[in-house]
Protein backbone atom coordinates (compact mmCIF):
# COMPACT_ATOMS: atom_id res chain seq x y z
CA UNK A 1 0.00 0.00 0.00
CA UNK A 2 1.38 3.24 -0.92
CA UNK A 3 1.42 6.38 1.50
CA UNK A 4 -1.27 8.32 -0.60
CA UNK A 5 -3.10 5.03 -0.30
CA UNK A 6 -3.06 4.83 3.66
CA UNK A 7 -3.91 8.44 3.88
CA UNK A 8 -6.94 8.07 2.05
CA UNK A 9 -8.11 4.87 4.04
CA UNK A 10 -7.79 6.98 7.16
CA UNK A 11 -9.96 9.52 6.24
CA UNK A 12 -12.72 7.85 4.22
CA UNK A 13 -14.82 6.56 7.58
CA UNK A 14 -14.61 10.03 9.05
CA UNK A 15 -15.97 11.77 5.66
CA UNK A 16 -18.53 9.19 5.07
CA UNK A 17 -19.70 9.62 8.93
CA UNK A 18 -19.50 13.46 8.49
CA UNK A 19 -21.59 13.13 5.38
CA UNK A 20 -24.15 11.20 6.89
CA UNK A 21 -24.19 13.59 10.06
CA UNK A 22 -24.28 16.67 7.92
CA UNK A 23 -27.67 15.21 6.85
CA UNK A 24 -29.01 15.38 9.86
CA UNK A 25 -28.68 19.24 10.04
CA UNK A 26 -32.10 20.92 8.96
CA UNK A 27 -30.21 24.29 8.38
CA UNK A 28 -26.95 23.02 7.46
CA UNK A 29 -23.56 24.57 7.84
CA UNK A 30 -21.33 26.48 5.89
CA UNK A 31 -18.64 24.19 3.82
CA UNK A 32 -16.43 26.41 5.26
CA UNK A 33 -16.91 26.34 8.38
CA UNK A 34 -17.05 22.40 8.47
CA UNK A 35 -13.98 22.46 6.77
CA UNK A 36 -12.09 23.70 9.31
CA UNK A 37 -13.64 22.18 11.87
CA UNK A 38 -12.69 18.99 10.67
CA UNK A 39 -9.26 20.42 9.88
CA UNK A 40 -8.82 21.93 13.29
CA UNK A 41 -9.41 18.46 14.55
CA UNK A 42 -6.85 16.93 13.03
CA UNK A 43 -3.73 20.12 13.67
CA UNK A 44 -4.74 20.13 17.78
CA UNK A 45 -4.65 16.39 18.22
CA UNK A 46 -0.83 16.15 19.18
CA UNK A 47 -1.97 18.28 22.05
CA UNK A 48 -4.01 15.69 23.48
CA UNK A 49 -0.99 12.89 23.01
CA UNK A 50 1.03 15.82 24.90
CA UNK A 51 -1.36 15.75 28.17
CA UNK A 52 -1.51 12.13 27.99
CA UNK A 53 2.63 11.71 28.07
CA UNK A 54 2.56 14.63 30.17
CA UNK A 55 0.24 12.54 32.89
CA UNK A 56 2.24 9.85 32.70
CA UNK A 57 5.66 11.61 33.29
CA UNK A 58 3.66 13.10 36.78
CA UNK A 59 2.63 9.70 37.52
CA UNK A 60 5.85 8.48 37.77
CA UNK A 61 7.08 10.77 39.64
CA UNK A 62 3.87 9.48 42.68
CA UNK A 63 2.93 6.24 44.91
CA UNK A 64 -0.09 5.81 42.42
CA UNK A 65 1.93 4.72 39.40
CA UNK A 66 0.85 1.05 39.63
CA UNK A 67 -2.34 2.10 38.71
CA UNK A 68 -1.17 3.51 35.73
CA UNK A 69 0.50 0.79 34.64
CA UNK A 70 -2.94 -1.50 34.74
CA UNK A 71 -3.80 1.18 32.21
CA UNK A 72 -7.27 2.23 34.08
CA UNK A 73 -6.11 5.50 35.48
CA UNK A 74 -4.25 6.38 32.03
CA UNK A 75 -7.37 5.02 30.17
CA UNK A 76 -9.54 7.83 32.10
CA UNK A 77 -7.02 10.47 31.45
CA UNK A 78 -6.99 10.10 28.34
CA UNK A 79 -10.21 9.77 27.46
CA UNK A 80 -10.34 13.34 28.81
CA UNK A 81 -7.50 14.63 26.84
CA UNK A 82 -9.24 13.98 23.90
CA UNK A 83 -12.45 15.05 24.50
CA UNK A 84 -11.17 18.46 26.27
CA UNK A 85 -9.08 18.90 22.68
CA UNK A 86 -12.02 18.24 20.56
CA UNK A 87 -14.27 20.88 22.67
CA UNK A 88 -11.22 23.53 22.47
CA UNK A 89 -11.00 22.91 18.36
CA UNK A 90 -14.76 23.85 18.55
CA UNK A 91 -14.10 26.38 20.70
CA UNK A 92 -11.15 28.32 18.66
CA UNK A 93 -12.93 27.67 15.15
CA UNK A 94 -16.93 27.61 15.87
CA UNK A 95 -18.46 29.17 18.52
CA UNK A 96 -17.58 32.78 17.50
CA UNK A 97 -18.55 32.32 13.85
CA UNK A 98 -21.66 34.46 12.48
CA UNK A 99 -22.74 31.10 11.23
CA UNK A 100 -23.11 29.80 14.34
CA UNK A 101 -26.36 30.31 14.87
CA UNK A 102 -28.34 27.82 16.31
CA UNK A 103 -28.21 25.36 19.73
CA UNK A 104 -28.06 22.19 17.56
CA UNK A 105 -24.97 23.16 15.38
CA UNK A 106 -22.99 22.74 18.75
CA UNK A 107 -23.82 19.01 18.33
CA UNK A 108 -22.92 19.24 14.50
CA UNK A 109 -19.87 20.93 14.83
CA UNK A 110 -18.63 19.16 17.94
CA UNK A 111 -19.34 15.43 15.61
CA UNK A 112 -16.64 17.41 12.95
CA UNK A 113 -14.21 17.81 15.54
CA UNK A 114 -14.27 14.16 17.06
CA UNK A 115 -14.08 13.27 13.01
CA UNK A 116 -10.99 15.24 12.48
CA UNK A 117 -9.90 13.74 15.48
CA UNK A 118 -10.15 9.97 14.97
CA UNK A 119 -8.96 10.53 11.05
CA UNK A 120 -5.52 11.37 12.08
CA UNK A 121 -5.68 8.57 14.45
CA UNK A 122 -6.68 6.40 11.85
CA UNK A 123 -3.80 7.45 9.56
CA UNK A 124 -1.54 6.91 12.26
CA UNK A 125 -2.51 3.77 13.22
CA UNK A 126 -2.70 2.40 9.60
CA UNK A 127 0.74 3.30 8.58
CA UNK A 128 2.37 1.38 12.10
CA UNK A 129 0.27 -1.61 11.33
CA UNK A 130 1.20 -1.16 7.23
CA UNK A 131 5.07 -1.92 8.99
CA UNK A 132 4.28 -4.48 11.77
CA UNK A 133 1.20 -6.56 10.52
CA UNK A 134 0.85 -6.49 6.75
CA UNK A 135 -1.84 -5.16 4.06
CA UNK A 136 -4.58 -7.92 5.44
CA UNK A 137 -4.45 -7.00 8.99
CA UNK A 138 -3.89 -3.69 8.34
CA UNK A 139 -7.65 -3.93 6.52
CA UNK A 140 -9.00 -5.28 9.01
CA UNK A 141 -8.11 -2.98 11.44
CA UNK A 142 -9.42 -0.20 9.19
CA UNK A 143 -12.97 -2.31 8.97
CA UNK A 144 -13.06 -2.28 12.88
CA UNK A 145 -12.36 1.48 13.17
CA UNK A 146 -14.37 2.35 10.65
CA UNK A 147 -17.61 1.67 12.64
CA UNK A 148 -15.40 1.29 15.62
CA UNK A 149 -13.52 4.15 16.97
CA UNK A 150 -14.43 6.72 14.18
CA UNK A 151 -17.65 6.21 15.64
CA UNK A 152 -16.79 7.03 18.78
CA UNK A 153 -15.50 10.07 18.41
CA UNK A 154 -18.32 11.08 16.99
CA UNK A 155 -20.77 10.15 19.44
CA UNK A 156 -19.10 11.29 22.72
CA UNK A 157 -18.26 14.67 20.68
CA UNK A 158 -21.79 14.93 20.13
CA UNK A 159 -23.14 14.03 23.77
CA UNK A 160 -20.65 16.94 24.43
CA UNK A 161 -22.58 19.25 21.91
CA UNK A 162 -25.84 18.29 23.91
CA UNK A 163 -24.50 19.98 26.77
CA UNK A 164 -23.09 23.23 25.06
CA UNK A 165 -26.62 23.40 23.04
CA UNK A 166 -28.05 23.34 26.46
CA UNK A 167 -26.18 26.22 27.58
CA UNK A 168 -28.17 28.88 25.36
CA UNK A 169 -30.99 28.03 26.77
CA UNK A 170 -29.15 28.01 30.63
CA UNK A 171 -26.28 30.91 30.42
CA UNK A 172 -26.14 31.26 34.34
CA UNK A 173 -24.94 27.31 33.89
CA UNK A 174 -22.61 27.66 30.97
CA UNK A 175 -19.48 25.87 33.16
CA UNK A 176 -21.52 23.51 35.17
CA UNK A 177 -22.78 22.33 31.32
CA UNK A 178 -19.04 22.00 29.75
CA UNK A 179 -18.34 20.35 32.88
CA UNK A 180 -21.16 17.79 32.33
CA UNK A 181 -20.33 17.22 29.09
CA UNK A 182 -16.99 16.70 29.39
CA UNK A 183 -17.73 14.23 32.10
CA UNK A 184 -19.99 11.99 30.47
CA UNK A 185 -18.43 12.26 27.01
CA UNK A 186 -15.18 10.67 28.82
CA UNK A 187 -16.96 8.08 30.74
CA UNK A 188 -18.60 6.63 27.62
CA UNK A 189 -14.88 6.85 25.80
CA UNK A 190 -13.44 5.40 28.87
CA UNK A 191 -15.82 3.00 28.74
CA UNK A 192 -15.27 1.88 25.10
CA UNK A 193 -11.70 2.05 25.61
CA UNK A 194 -12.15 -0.23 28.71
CA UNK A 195 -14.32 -3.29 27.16
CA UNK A 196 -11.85 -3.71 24.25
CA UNK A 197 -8.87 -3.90 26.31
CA UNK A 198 -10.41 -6.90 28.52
CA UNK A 199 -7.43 -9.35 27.98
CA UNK A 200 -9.39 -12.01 29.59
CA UNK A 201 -12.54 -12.26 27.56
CA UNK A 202 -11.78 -10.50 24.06
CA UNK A 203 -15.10 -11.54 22.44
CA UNK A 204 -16.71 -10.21 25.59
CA UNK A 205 -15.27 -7.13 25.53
CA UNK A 206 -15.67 -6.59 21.76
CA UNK A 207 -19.47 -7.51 22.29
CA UNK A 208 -19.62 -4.84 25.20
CA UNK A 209 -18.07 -2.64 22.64
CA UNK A 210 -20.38 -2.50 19.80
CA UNK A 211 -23.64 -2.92 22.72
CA UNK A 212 -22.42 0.39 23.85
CA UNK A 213 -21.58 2.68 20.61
CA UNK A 214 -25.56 1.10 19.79
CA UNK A 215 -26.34 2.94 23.30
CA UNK A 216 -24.27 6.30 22.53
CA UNK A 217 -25.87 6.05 18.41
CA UNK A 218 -29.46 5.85 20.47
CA UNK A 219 -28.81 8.77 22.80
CA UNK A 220 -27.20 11.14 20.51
CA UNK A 221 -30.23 10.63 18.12
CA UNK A 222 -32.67 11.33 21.21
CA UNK A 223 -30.59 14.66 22.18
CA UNK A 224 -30.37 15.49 18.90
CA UNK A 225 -33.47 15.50 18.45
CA UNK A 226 -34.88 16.81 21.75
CA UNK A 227 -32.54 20.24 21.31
CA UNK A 228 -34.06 20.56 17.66
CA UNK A 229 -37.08 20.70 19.15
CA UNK A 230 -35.96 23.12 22.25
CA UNK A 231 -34.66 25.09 19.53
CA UNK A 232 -37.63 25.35 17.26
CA UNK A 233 -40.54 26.19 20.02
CA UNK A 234 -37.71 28.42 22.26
CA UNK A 235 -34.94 30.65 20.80
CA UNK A 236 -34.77 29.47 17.04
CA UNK A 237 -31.78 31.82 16.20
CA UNK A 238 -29.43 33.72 19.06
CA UNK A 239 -27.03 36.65 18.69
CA UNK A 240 -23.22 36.26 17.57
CA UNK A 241 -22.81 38.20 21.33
CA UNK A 242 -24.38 35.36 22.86
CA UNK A 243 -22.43 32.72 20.92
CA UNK A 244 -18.97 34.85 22.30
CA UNK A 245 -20.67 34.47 26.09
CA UNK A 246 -20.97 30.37 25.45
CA UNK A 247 -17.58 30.30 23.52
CA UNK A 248 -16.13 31.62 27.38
CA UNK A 249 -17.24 28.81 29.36
């Protein structure tokens, strides 16, 4: 497989997700706008691999390092990482934009990010297993991420988006939201992340796997729709000024 080749691979689930997503949007977004998104995705993800080498390096360094190396502590951490870095891509790109305009494109744009994300992680992961595995594996691999982890990111970016949409309607709760967010975007990553490494029952763990990105596909459907519907009967369209006041949370 050539490089071009790999590259391509890597980014085909996240388009074809993001295609499907954009779908969804009954006002849709600005090419533009979703274009660097995605991209922004993508250029800030060494920053979570930073916080997650980072936490290890201060780990080592305390009495709780055994922990760490049963990988649940690290597992949590950097679940969080990644989430935090797909909010803050949002954050720096999005929420200040004249085009965003409505609750739900928090969910929308938030799905981009976590797209970007896991497309770079993709690549990455392709080429090493191009070098240590072989084309076949190296297919398969892409198969399981394709509805696998690309997935994922998707979902707990969107559960994320829930909670940001939810903060136009609740401005005196803007933090307390992100918080929430955050915290239950990283438990269902951590989760995910958790299942598949179960070293004593693989098939198990897969199974928990795929039961639980059904779960995440169900809820983020329900929010989704639930904040279209806030939106619609509530505050169909906000100010950029208000946008600015949820972009500082």
């Amino acid at each position: 497989m050539t490089a071009g080749l790999l590259v391509a691979l890597g980014l085909l689930p996240s388009l074809i997700w993001m295609f499907f997503f954009y779908r969804q949007d009954c006002h849709p977004e600005p090419k533009y706008l979703i274009t660097k998104t995605f991209l922004m995705g993508i250029i800030i993800s060494p920053l979570a691999v930073l916080l997650q080498l980072g936490f290890k390096q201060i780990d080592s360094w305390t009495p709780f390092n055994t922990l760490i190396a049963q990988g649940s502590l690290f597992f949590l951490w950097a679940a969080f990482a990644e989430e935090f870095i797909k909010y803050y891509a949002v954050r720096t790109i999005a929420l200040t934009d004249s085009a965003f305009d409505e609750p739900v494109d928090a969910v929308i744009y938030m799905i981009v990010a976590g797209l970007g994300f896991a497309a770079i992680e993709n690549i990455l992961y392709l080429f090493t297993s191009i070098v240590s595995n072989g084309t076949q594996t190296t297919l398969l691999l892409w198969g399981m991420r394709s509805v696998g982890a690309t997935l994922l990111h998707a979902l707990s970016s969107g559960i994320i988006g829930y909670f940001l949409a939810l903060s136009w309607f609740f401005q005196n709760h803007r933090k307390k939201l992100l918080f929430v967010g955050l915290a239950v975007g990283t438990l269902f990553h951590f989760s995910f992340n958790a299942f598949l490494a179960n070293a004593d029952n693989q098939f198990r763990g897969l199974m928990l796997s795929v039961g639980l990105l059904c779960v995440m596909a169900f809820l983020v459907f329900l929010l989704f729709v639930k904040i279209k519907e806030r939106s619609s009967s509530a505050i169909p369209r906000l100010s950029v000024a208000t946008e600015k006041e949820i972009s500082s949370a």
